[in-house]
Protein backbone atom coordinates (compact mmCIF):
# COMPACT_ATOMS: atom_id res chain seq x y z
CA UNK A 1 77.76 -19.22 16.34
CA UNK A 2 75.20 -16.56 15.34
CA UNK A 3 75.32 -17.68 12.05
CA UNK A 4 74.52 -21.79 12.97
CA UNK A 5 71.10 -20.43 15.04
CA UNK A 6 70.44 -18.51 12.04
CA UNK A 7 69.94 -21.16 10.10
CA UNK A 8 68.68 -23.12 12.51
CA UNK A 9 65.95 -20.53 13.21
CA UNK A 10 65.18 -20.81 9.09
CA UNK A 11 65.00 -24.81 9.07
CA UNK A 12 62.94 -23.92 12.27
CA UNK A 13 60.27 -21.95 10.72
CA UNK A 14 60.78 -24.13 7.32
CA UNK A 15 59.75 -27.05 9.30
CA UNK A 16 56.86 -25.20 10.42
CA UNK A 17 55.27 -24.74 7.29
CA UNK A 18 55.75 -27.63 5.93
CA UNK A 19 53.58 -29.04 8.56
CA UNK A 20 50.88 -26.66 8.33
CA UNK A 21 51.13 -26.81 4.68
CA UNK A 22 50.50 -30.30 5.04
CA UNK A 23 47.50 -29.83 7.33
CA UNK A 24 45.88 -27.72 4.97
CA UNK A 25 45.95 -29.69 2.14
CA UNK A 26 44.64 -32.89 4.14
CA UNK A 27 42.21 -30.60 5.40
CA UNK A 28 41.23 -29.51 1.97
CA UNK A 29 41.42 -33.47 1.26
CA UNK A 30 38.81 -34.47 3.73
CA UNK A 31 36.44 -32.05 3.54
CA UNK A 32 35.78 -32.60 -0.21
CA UNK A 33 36.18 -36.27 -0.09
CA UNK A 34 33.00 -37.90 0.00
CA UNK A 35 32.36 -38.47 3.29
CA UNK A 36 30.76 -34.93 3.36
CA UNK A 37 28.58 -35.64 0.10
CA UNK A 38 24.86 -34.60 0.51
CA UNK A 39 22.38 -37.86 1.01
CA UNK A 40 19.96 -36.46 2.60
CA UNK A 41 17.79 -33.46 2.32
CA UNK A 42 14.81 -33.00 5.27
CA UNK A 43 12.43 -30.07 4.41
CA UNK A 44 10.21 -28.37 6.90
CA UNK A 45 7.67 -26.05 7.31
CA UNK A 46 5.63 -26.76 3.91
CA UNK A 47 2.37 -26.70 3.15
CA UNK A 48 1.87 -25.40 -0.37
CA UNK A 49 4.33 -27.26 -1.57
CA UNK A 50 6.04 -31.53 -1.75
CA UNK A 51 9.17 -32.21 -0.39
CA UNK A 52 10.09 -32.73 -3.94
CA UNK A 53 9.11 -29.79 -5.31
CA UNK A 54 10.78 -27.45 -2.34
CA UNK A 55 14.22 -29.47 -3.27
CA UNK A 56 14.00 -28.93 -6.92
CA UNK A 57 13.31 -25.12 -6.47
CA UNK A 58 16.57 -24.95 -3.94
CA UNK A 59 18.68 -26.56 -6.79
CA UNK A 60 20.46 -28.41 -3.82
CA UNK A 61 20.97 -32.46 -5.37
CA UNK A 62 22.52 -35.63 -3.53
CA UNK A 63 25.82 -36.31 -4.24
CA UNK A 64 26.88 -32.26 -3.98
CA UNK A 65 29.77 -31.41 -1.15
CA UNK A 66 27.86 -30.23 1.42
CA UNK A 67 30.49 -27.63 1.87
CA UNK A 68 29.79 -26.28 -1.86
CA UNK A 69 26.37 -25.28 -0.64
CA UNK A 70 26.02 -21.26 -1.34
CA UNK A 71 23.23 -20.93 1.41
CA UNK A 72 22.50 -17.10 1.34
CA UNK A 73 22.38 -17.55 -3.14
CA UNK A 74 20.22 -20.46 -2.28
CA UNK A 75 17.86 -18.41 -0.04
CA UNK A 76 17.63 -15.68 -2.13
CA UNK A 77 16.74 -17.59 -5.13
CA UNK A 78 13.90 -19.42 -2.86
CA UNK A 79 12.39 -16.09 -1.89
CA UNK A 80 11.65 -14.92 -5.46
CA UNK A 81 8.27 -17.38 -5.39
CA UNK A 82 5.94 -15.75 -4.19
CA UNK A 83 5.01 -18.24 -1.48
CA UNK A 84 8.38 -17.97 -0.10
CA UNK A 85 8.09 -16.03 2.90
CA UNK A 86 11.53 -16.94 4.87
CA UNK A 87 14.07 -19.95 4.18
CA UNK A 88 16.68 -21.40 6.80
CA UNK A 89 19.29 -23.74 5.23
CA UNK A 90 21.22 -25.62 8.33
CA UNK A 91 24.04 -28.35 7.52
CA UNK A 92 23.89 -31.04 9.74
CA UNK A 93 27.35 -32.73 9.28
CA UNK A 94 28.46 -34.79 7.38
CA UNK A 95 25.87 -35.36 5.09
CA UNK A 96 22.63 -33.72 5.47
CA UNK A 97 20.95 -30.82 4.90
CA UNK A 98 17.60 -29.29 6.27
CA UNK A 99 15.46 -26.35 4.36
CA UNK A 100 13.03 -24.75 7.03
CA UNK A 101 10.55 -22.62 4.97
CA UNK A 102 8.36 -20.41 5.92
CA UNK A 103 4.82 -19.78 3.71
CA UNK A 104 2.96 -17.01 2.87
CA UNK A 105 -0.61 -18.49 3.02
CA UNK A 106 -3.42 -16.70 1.06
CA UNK A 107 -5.73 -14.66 3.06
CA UNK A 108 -8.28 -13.40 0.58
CA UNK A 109 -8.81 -12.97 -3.18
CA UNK A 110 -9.29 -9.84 -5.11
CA UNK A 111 -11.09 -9.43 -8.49
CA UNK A 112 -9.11 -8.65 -11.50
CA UNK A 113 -10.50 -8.63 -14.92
CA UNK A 114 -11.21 -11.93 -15.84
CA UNK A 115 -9.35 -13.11 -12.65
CA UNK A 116 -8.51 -13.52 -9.38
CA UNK A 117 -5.52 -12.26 -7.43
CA UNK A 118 -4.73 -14.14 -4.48
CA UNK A 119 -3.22 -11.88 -1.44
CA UNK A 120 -1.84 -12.91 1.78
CA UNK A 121 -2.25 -11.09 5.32
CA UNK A 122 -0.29 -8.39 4.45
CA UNK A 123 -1.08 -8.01 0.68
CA UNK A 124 1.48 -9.63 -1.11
CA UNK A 125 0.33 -10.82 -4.62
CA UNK A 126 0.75 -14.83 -4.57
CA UNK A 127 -0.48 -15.84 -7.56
CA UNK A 128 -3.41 -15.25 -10.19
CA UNK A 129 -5.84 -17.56 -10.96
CA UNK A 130 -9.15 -18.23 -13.03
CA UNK A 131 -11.36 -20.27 -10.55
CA UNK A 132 -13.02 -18.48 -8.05
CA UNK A 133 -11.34 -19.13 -4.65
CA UNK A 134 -12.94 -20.48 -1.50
CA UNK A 135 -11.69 -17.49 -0.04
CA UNK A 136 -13.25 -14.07 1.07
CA UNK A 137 -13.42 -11.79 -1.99
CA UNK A 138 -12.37 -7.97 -0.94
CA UNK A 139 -13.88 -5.54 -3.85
CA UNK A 140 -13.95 -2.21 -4.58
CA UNK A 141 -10.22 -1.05 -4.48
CA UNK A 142 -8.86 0.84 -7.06
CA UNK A 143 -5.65 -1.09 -8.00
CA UNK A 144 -2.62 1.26 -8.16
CA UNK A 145 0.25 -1.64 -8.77
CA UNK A 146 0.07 -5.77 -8.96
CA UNK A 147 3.12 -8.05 -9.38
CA UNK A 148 3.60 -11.65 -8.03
CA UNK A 149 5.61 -11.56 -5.37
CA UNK A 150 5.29 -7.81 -4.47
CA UNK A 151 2.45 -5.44 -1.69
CA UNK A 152 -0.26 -4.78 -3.70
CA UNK A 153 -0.83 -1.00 -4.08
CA UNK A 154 -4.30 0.40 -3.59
CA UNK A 155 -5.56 3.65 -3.37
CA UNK A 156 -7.75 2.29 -0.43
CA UNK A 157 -4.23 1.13 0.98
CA UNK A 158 -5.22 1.93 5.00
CA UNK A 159 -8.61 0.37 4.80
CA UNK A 160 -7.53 -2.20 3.14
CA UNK A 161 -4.73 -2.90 5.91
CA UNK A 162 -7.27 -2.81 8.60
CA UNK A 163 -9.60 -5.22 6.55
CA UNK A 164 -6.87 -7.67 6.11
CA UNK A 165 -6.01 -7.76 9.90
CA UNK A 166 -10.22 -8.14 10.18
CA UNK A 167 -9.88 -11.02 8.11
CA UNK A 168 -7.41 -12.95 10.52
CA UNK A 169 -9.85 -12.40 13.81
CA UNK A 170 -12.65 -13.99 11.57
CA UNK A 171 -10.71 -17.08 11.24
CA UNK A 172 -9.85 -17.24 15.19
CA UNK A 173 -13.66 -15.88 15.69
CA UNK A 174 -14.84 -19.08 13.26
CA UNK A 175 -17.00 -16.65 10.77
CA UNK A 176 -16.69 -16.12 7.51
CA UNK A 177 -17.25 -13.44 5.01
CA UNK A 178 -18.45 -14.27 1.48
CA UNK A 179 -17.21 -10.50 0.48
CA UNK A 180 -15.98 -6.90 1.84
CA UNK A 181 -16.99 -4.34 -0.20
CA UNK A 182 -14.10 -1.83 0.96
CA UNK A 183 -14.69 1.12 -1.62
CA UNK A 184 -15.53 3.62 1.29
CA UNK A 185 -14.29 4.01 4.99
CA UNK A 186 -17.74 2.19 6.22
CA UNK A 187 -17.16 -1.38 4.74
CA UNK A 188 -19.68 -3.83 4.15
CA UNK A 189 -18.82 -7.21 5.13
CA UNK A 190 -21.21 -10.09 3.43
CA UNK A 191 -21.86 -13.22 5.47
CA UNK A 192 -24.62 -14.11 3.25
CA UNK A 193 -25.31 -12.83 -0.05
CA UNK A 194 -28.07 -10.29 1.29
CA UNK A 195 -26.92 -10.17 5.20
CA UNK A 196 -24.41 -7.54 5.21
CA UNK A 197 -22.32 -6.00 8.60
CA UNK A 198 -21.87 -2.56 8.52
CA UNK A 199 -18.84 -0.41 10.13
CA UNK A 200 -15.13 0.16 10.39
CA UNK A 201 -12.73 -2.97 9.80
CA UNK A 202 -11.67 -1.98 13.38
CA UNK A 203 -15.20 -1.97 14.77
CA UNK A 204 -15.90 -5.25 13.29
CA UNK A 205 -13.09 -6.62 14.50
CA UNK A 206 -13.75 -5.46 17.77
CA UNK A 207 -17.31 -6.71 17.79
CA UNK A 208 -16.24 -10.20 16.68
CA UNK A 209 -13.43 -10.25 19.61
CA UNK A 210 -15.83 -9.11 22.51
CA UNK A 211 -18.92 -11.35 21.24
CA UNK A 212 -21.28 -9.02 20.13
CA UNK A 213 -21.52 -10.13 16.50
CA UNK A 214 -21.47 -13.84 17.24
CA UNK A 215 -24.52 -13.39 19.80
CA UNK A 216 -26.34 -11.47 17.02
CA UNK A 217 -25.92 -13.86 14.57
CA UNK A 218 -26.69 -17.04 16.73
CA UNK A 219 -29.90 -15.34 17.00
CA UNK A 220 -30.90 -14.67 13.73
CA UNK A 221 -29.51 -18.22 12.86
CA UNK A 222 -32.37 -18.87 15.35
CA UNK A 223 -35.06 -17.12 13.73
CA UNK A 224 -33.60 -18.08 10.47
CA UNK A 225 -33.19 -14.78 9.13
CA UNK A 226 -30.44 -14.46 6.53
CA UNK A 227 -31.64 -10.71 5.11
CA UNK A 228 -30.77 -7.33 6.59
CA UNK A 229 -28.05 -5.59 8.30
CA UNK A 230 -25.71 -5.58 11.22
CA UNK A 231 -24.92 -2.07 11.84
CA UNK A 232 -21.40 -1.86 14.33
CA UNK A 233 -20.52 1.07 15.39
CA UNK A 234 -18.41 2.76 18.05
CA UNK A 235 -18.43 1.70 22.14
CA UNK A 236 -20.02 -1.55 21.23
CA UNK A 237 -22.31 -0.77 19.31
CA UNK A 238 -24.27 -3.50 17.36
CA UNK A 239 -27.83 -3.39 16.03
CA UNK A 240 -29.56 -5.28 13.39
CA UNK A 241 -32.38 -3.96 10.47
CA UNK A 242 -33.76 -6.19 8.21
CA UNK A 243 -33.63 -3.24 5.30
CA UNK A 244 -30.65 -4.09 2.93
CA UNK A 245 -29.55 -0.43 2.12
């Protein structure tokens, strides 16, 4: 008797098997048939670059299992450009796939030889270019290290930190500056090519958020006056000379 529900135990478990083999390999079956073949690829968050062109450089084509799709090799190999800030690769079964990117945008250019190195808020090298950007142009740094893709190193590294972070209320504050000269501690910030502000990035940036520098520039837009200095300093302090030092 112990011997029959032996055996029976065996087909039992035998039985067992057999079914989930079976499972498996339909599973395996239906997930690479092509009912889960990519058709359709949505990208987001681009600015610098097409739809097109963010595809190509994911290496992702139609026609792939969408279950073949190495997302963290995919993302890595995305972040190497420069622009590349973040990628997000979501399947949306059965057949589509969506790359969210996020962009480094350029911030400012820096001079370079011949060139121009175009940086991004926090001084990442994007790319290097020829024509001279629309862009503000940050000068007098002593460049320690530059590589696409990489922080630019600096010897002026803190000031130049601060100067970047200036450079983001500008855009909220609608001003621009042609050029920073950021070679000492006391930058000079060009809005035209002989009206200079004077002072800290931190100052500035202070003086731009509370209003001062707006209110002293509507008024010399006033008196058209595009010559001198705007000296910021320290508990709101703004003053204007019309001496270019």
């Amino acid at each position: 008797m112990t011997h029959v529900r032996k055996k029976r135990k065996k087909k039992h478990y035998f039985l067992k098997f057999l079914l989930f083999a079976a499972l498996c390999t339909g599973l395996f079956f239906l997930l690479s048939s092509e009912y889960f073949d990519i058709q359709k690829i949505r990208v987001k968050g681009n600015n610098n670059y097409t739809k097109q062109q963010v595809v190509k450089m994911s290496g992702i084509k139609k026609g792939e299992n969408i279950f073949a799709l190495r997302a963290r090799k995919t993302r890595e190999n995305m972040k190497e450009n420069s622009y590349i800030y973040d990628v997000k690769i979501r399947r949306s079964l059965p057949d589509k796939v969506v790359l969210e990117i996020k962009e480094r945008k350029e911030q400012a250019a820096v001079p370079y030889e011949d060139s121009y190195i175009m940086i991004d808020r926090e001084g990442y090298v994007l790319k290097k270019t020829k024509e001279e950007p629309k862009l503000t142009i940050i000068k007098g740094m002593t460049i320690e290290r530059m590589k696409e893709g990489k922080k630019m190193k600096v010897k002026e590294g803190i000031v130049l930190e601060d100067t970047l972070t200036m450079l983001v209320t500008m855009k909220k504050s609608d001003l621009f500056f042609k050029k920073i000269d950021i070679s000492k501690v006391i930058i000079k910030a060009y809005i035209y090519d002989s009206l200079v502000c004077e002072g800290t990035p931190s100052n500035i940036m202070k003086s731009m958020k509370n209003g001062d520098l707006e209110a002293v520039l509507y008024d010399l837009y006033q008196k058209d006056i595009k010559r001198g200095v705007i000296n910021i300093g320290e508990d709101d302090y703004c003053s204007f000379s019309p001496a270019i030092n």
